[in-house]
C-alpha atoms as a PDB file:
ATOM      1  CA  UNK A   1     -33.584  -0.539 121.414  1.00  0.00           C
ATOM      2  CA  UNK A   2     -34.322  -0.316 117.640  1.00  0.00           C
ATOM      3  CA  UNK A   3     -32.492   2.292 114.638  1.00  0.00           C
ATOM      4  CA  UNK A   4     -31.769   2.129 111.189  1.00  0.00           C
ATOM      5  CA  UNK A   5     -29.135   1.364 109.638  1.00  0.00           C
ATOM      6  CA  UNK A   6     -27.723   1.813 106.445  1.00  0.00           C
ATOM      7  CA  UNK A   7     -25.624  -1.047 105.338  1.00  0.00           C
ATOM      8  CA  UNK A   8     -25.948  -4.164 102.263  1.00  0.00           C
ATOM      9  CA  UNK A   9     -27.347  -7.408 102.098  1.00  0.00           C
ATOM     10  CA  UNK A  10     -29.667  -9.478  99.904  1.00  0.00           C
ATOM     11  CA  UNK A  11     -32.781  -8.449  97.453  1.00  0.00           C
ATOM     12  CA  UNK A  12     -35.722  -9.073  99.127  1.00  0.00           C
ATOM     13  CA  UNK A  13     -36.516  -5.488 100.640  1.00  0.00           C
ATOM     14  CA  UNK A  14     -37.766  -6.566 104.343  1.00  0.00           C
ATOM     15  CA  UNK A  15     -36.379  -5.343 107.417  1.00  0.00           C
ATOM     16  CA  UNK A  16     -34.155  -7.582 109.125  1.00  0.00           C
ATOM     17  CA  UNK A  17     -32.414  -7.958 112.274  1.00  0.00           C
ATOM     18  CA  UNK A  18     -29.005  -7.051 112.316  1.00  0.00           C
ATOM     19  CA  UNK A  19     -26.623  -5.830 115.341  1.00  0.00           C
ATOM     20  CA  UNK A  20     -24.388  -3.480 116.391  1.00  0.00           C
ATOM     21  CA  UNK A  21     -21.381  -4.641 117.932  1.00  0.00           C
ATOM     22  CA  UNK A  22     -18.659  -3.245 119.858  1.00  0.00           C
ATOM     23  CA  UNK A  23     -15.978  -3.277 120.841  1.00  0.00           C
ATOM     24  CA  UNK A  24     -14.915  -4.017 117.093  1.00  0.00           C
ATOM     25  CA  UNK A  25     -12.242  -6.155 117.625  1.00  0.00           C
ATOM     26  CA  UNK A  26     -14.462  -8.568 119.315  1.00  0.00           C
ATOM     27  CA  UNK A  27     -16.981  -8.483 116.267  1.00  0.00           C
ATOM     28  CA  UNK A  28     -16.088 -11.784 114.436  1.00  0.00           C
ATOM     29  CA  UNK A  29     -15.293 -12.158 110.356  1.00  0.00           C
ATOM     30  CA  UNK A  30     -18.011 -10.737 108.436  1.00  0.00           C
ATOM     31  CA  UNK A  31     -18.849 -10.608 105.076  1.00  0.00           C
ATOM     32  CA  UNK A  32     -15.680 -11.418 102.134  1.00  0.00           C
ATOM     33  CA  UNK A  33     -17.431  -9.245  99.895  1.00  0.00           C
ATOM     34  CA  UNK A  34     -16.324  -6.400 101.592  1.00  0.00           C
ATOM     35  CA  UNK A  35     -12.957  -6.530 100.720  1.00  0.00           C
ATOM     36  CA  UNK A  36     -12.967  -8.547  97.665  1.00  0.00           C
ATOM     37  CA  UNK A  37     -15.673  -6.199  96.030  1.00  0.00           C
ATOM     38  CA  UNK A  38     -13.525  -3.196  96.731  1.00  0.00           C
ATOM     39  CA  UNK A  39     -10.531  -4.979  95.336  1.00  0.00           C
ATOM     40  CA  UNK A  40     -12.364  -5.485  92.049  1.00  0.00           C
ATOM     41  CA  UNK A  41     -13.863  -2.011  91.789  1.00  0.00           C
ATOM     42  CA  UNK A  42     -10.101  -0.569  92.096  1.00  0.00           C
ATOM     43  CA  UNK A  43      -8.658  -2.001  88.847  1.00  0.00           C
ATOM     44  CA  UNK A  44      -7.247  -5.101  91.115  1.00  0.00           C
ATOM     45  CA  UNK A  45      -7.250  -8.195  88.371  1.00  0.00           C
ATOM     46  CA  UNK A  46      -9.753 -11.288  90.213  1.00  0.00           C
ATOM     47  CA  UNK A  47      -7.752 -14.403  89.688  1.00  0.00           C
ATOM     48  CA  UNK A  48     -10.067 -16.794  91.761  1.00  0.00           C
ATOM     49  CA  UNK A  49     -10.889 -20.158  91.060  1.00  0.00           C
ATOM     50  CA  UNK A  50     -14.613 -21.360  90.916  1.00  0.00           C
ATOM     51  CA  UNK A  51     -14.826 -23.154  94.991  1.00  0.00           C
ATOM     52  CA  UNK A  52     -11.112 -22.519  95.277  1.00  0.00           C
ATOM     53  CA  UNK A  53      -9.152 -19.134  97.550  1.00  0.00           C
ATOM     54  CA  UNK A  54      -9.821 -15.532  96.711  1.00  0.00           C
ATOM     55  CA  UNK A  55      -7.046 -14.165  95.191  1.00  0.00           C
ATOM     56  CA  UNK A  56      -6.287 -10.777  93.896  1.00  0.00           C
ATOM     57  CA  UNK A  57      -3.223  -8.783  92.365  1.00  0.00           C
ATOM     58  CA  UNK A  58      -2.703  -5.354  92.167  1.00  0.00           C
ATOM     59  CA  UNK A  59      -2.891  -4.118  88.213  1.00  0.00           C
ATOM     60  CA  UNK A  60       1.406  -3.875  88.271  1.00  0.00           C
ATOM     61  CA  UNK A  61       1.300  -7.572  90.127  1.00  0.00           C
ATOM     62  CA  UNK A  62       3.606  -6.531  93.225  1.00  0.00           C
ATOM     63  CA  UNK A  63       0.901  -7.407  95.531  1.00  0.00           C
ATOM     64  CA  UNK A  64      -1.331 -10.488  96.135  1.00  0.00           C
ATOM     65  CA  UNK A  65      -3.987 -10.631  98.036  1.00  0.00           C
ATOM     66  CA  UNK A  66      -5.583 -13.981  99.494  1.00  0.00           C
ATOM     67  CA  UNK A  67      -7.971 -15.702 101.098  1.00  0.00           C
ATOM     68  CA  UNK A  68      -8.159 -19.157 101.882  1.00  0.00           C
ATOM     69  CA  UNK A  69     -10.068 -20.637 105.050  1.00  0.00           C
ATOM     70  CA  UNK A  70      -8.880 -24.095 104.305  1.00  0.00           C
ATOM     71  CA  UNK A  71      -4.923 -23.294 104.390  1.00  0.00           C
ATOM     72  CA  UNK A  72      -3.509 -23.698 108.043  1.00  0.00           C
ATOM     73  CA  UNK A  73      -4.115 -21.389 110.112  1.00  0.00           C
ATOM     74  CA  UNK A  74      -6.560 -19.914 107.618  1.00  0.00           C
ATOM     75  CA  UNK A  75      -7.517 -16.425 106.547  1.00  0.00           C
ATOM     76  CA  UNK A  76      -6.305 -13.609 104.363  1.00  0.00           C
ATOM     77  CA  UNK A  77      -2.676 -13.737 103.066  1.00  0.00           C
ATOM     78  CA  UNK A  78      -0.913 -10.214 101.746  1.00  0.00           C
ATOM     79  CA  UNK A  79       2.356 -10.593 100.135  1.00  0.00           C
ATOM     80  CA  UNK A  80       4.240  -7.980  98.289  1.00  0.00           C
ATOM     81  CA  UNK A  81       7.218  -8.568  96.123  1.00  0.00           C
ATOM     82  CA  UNK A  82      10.477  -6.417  96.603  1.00  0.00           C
ATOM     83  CA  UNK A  83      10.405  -3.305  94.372  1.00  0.00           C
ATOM     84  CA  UNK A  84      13.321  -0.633  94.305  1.00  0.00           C
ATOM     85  CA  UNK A  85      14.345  -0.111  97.988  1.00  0.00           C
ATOM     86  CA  UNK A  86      11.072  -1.686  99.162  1.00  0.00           C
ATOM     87  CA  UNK A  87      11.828  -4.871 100.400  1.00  0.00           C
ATOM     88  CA  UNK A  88       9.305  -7.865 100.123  1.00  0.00           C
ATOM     89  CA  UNK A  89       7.144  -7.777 103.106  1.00  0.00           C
ATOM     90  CA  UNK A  90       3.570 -10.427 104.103  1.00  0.00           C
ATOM     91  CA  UNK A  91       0.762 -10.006 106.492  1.00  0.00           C
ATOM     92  CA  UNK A  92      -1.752 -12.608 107.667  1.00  0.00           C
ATOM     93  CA  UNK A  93      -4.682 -12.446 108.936  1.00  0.00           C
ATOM     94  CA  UNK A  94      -6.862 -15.376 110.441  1.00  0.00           C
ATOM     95  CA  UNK A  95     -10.300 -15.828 109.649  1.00  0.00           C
ATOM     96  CA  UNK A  96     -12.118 -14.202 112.581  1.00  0.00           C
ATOM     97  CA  UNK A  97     -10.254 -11.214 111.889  1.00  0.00           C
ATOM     98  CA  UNK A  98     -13.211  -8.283 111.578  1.00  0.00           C
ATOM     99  CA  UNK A  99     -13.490  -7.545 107.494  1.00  0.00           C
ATOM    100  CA  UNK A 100     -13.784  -4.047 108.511  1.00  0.00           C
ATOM    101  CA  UNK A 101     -10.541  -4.307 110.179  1.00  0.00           C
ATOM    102  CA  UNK A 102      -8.928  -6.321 107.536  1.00  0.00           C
ATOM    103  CA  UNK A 103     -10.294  -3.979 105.010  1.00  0.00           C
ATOM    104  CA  UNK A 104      -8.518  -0.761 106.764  1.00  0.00           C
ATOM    105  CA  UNK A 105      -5.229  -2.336 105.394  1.00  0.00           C
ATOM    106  CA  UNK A 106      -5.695  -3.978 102.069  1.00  0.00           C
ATOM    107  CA  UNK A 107      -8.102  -0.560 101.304  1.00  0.00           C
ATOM    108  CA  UNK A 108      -4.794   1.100 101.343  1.00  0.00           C
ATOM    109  CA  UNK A 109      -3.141  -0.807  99.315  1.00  0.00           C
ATOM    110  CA  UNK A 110      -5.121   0.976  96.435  1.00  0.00           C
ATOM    111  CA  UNK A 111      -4.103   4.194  97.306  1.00  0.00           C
ATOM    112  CA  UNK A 112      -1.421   6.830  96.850  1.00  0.00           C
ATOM    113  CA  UNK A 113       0.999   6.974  99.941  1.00  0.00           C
ATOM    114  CA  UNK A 114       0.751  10.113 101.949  1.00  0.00           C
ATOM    115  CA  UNK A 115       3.568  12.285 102.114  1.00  0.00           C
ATOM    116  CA  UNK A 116       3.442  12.334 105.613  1.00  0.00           C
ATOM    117  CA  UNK A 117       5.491   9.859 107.893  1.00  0.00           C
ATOM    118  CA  UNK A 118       3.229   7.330 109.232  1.00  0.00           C
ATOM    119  CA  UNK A 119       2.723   6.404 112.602  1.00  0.00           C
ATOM    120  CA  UNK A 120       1.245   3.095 113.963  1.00  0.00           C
ATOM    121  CA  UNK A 121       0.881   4.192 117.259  1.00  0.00           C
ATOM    122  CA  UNK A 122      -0.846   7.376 116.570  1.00  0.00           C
ATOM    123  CA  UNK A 123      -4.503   6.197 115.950  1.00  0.00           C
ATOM    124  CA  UNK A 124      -4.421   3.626 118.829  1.00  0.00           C
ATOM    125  CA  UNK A 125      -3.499   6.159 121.421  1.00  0.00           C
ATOM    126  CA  UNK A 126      -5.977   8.634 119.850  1.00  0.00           C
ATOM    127  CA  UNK A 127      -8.648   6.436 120.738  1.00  0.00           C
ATOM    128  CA  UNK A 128      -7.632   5.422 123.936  1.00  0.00           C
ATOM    129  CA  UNK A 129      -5.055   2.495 123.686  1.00  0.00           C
ATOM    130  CA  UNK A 130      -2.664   2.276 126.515  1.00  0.00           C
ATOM    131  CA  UNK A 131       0.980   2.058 124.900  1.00  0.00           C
ATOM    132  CA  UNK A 132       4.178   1.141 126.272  1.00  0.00           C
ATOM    133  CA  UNK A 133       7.936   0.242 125.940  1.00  0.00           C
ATOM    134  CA  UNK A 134       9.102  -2.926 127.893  1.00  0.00           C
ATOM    135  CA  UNK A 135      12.723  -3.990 127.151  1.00  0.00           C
ATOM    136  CA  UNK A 136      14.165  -7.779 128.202  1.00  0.00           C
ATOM    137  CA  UNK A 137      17.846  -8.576 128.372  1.00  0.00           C
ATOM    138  CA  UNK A 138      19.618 -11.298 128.188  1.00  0.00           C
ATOM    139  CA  UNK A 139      22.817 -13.050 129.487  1.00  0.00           C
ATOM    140  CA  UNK A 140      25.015 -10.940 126.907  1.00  0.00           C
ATOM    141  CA  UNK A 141      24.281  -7.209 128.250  1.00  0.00           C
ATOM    142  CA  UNK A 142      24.468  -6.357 124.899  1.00  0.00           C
ATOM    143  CA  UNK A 143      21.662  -8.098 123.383  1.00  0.00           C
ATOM    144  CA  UNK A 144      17.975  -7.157 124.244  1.00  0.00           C
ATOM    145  CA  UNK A 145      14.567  -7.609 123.396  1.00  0.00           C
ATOM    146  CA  UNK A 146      12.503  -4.506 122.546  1.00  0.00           C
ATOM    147  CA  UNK A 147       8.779  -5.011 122.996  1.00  0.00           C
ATOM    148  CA  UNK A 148       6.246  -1.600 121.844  1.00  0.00           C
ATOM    149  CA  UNK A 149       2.577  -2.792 123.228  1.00  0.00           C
ATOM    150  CA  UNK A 150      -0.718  -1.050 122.465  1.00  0.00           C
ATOM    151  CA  UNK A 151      -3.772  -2.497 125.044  1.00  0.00           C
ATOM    152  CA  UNK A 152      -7.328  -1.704 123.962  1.00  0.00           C
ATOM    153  CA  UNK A 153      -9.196  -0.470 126.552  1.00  0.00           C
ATOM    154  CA  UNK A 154     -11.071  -3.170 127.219  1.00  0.00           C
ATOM    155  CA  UNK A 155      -7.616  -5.116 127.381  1.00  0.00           C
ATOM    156  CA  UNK A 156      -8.750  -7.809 124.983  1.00  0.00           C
ATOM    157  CA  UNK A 157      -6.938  -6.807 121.926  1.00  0.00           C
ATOM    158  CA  UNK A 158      -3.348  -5.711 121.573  1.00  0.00           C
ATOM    159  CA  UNK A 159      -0.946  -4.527 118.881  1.00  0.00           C
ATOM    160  CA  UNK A 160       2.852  -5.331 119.534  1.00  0.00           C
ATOM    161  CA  UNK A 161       5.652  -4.788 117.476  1.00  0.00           C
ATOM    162  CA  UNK A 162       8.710  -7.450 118.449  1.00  0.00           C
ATOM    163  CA  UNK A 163      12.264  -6.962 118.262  1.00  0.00           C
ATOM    164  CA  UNK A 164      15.355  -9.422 118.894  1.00  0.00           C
ATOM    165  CA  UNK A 165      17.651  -7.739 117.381  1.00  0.00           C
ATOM    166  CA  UNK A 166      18.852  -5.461 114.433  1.00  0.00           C
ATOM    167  CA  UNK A 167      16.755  -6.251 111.427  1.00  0.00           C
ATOM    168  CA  UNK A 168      15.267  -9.039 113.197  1.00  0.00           C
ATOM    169  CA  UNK A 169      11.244  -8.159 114.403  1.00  0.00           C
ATOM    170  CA  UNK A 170       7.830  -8.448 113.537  1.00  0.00           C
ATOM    171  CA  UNK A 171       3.982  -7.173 114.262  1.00  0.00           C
ATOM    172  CA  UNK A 172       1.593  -8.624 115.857  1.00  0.00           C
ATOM    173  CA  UNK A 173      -2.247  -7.898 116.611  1.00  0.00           C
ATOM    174  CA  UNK A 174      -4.345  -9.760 118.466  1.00  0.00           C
ATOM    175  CA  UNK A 175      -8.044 -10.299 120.480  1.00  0.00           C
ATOM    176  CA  UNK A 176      -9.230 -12.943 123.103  1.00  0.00           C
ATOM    177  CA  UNK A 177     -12.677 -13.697 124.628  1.00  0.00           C
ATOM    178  CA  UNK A 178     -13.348 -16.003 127.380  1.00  0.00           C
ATOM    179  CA  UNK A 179     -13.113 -18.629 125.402  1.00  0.00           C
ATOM    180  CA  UNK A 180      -9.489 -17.895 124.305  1.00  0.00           C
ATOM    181  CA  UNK A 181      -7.972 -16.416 121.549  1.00  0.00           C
ATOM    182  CA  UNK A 182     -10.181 -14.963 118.857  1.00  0.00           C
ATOM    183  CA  UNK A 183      -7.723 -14.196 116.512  1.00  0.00           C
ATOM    184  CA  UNK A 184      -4.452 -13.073 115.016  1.00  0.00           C
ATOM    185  CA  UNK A 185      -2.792 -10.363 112.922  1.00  0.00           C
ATOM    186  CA  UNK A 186       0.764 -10.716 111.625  1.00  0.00           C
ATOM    187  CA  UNK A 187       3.138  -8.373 109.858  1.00  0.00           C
ATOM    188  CA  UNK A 188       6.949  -8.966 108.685  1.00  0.00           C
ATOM    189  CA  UNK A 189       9.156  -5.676 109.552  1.00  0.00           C
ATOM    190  CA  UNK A 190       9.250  -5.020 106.491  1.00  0.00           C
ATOM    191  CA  UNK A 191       5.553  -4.301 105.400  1.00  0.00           C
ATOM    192  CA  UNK A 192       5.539  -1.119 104.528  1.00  0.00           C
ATOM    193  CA  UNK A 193       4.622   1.354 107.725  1.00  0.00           C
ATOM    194  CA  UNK A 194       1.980   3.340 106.129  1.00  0.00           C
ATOM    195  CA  UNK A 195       0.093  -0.491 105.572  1.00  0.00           C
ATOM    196  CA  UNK A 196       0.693  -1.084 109.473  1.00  0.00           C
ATOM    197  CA  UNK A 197      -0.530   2.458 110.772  1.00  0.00           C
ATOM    198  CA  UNK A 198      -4.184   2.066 108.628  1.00  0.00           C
ATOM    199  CA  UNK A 199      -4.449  -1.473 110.019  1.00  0.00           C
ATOM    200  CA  UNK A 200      -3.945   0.051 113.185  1.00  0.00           C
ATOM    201  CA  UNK A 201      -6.615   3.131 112.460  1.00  0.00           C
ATOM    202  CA  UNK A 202      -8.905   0.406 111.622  1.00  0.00           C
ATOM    203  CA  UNK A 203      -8.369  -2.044 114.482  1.00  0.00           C
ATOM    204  CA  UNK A 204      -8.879   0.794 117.181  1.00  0.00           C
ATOM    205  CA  UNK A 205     -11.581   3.210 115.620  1.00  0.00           C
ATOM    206  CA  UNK A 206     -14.921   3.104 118.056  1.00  0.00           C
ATOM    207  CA  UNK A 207     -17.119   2.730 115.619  1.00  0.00           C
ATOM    208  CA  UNK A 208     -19.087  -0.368 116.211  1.00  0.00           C
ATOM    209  CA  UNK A 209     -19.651  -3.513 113.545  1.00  0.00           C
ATOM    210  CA  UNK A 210     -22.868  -4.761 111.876  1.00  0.00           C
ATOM    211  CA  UNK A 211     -23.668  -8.265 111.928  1.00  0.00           C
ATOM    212  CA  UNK A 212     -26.789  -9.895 110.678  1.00  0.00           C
ATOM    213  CA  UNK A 213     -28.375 -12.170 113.268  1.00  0.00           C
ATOM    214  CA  UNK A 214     -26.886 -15.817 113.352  1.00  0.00           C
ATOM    215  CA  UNK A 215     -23.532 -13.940 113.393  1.00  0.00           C
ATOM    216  CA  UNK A 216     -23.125 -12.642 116.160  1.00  0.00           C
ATOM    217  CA  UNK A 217     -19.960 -13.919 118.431  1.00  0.00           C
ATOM    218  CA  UNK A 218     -20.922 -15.911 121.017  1.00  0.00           C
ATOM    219  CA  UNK A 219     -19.397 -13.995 124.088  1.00  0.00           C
ATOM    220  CA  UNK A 220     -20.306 -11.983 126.993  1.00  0.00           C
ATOM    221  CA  UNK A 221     -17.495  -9.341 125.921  1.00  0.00           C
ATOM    222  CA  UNK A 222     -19.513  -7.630 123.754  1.00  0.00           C
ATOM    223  CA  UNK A 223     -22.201  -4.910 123.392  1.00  0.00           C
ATOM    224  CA  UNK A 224     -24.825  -5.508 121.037  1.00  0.00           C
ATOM    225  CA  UNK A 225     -27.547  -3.071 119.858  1.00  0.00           C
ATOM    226  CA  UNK A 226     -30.473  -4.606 118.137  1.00  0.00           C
ATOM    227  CA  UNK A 227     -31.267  -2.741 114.524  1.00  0.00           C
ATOM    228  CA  UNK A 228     -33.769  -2.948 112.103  1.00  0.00           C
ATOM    229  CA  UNK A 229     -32.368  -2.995 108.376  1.00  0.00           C
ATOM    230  CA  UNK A 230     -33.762  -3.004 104.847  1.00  0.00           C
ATOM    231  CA  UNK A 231     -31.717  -4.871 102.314  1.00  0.00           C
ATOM    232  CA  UNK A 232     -31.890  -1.794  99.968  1.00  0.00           C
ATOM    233  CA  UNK A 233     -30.520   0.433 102.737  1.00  0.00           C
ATOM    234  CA  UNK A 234     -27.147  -2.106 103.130  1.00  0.00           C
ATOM    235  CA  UNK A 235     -27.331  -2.388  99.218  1.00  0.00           C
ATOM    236  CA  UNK A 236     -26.934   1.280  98.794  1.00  0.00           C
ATOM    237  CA  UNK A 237     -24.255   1.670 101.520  1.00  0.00           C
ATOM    238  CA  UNK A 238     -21.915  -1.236  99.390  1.00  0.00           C
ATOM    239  CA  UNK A 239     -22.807   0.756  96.336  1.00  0.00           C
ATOM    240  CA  UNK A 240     -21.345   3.942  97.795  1.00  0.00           C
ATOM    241  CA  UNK A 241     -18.292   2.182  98.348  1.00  0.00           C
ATOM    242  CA  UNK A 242     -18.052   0.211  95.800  1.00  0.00           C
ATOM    243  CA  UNK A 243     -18.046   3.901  93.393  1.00  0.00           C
ATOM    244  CA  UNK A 244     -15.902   5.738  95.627  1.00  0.00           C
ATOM    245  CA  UNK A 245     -12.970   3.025  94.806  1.00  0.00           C
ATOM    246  CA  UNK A 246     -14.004   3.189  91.046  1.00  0.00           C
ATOM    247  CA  UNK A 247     -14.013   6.966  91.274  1.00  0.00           C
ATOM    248  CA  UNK A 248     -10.844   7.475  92.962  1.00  0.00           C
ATOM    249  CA  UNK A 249      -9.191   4.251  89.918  1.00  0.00           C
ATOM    250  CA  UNK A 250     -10.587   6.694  87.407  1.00  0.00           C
ATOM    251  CA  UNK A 251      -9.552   9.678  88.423  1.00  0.00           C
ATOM    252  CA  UNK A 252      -5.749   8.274  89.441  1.00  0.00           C
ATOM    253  CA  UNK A 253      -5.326   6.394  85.757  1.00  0.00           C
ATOM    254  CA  UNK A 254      -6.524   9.640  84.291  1.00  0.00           C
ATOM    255  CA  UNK A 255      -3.800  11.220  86.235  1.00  0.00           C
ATOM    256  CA  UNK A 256      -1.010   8.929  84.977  1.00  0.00           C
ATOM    257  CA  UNK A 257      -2.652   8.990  81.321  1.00  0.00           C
ATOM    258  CA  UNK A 258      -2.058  12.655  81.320  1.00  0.00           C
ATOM    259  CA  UNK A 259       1.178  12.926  82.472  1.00  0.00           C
ATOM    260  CA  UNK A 260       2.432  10.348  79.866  1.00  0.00           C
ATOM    261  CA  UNK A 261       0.993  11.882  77.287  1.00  0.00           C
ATOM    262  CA  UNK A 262       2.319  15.692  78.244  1.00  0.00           C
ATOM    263  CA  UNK A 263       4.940  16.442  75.783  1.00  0.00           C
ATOM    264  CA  UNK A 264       8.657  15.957  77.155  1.00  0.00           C
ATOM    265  CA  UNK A 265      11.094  19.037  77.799  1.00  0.00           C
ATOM    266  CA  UNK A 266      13.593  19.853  74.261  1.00  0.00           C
ATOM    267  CA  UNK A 267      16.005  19.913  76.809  1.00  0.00           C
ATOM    268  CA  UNK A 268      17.689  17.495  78.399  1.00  0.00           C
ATOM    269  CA  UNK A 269      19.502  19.247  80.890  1.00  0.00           C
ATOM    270  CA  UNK A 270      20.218  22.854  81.831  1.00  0.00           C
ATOM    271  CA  UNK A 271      21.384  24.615  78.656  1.00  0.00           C
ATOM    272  CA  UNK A 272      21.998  21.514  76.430  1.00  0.00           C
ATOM    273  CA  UNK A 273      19.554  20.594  73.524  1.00  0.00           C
ATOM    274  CA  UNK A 274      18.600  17.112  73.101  1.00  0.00           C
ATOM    275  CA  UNK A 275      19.697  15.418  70.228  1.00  0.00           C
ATOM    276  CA  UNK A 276      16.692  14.903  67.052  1.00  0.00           C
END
């Protein structure tokens, strides 16, 4: 079966053979640029070296963003530094990782918080993750281990949060083929919650991958839909992206430019004048 599909690739404007694949989790690495283009477009400073890692940091330099395939095990590295009651948190991801899914997380690091609590396990049961509480004790009845589990549907991917005790836990995402495992996701407990619960939007949303042919994964777990793509249709797709996060940096450091330059109150506090 043949569509369209709008998407990016290179500059020669001939349709090519991509695919649609799905489930997501199962839809191999894909393309750097994704993230690292988005990164760039937000104000985040590109420290790369010329054949070295990717590496990013956010413009106040509390969070670093990495990718190096040659480190052990390989893949993206997220690290953010301890600021106010914030303590300093990391996330890895290796390399076969979907960008997409990779890209759900550090696309939020470029964006306000939401006021509202997060919830990790909110978009996984939404789309049909099977969740549940299994608790392990040990000798001393008053120790335990707490596992939280999220199964995809398919029951080849997984998000599990791990606790041995107070203060003591971690995340940890996950996919397998037949082959064995595809790849892994980790998060300290301290990485921030909101960070956890868009990885977790990302990992489980339906919405199926595109991968040009020659990178597809070779498994029999997927579903692949054969597409016909112009690179000027993917080009324009990247584009829109790529101006939303430049939109969204203006229209934030506008923000913050205004309210610094908005004159301060003659007061300092309730009825008493500040000093001149």
């Amino acid at each position: 079966m043949k569509k369209t599909w709008t998407g990016w690739g290179p500059t020669a404007d001939q349709p090519q053979q991509h695919y649609l694949v799905e489930p997501r989790h199962l839809g191999g690495g894909g393309d750097l640029r994704f993230v690292a283009e988005y990164l760039r477009a937000s104000g985040w400073k590109d420290i790369s070296r010329t054949g070295g890692p990717i590496v990013f940091d956010s413009p106040d330099r509390s969070v670093r963003v990495g990718f190096d395939p040659t480190a052990m095990p390989g893949g993206w590295t997220v690290s953010g530094q301890a600021v106010g009651h914030q303590a300093a948190w990391n996330a890895t991801f290796t390399t076969a990782v979907p960008i997409e899914i990779v890209a759900g997380f550090t696309d939020t690091l470029t964006k306000p918080r939401s006021a509202h609590a997060p919830n990790v396990w909110a978009p996984l049961e939404e789309n049909g993750w099977e969740t549940s509480r299994v608790e392990e004790k040990r000798q001393d009845p008053e120790e335990k281990i707490v596992h939280f589990v999220a199964v995809a549907p398919d029951r080849n991917a997984w998000l599990q949060y791990h606790q041995d005790g107070p203060g003591q836990g971690h995340w940890w995402a996950g996919a397998r083929t037949e082959h064995g495992r595809a790849w892994d996701a980790v998060f300290t407990s301290t990485t921030p919650m909101h960070l956890v619960q868009a990885f977790s939007a990302a990992l489980s949303d339906p919405t199926p991958l595109l991968r040009p042919r020659g990178h597809v994964p070779a498994t029999k777990w997927i579903r692949t839909t054969s597409v016909s793509v112009r690179p000027s249709e993917l080009g324009t797709w990247q584009q829109a992206r790529i101006t939303a996060a430049r939109a969204a940096t203006w229209a934030r450091n506008s923000w913050n430019t205004t309210r610094q330059r908005t004159p301060s109150s003659p007061y300092t506090t309730a009825g008493t004048k500040a000093r001149r």
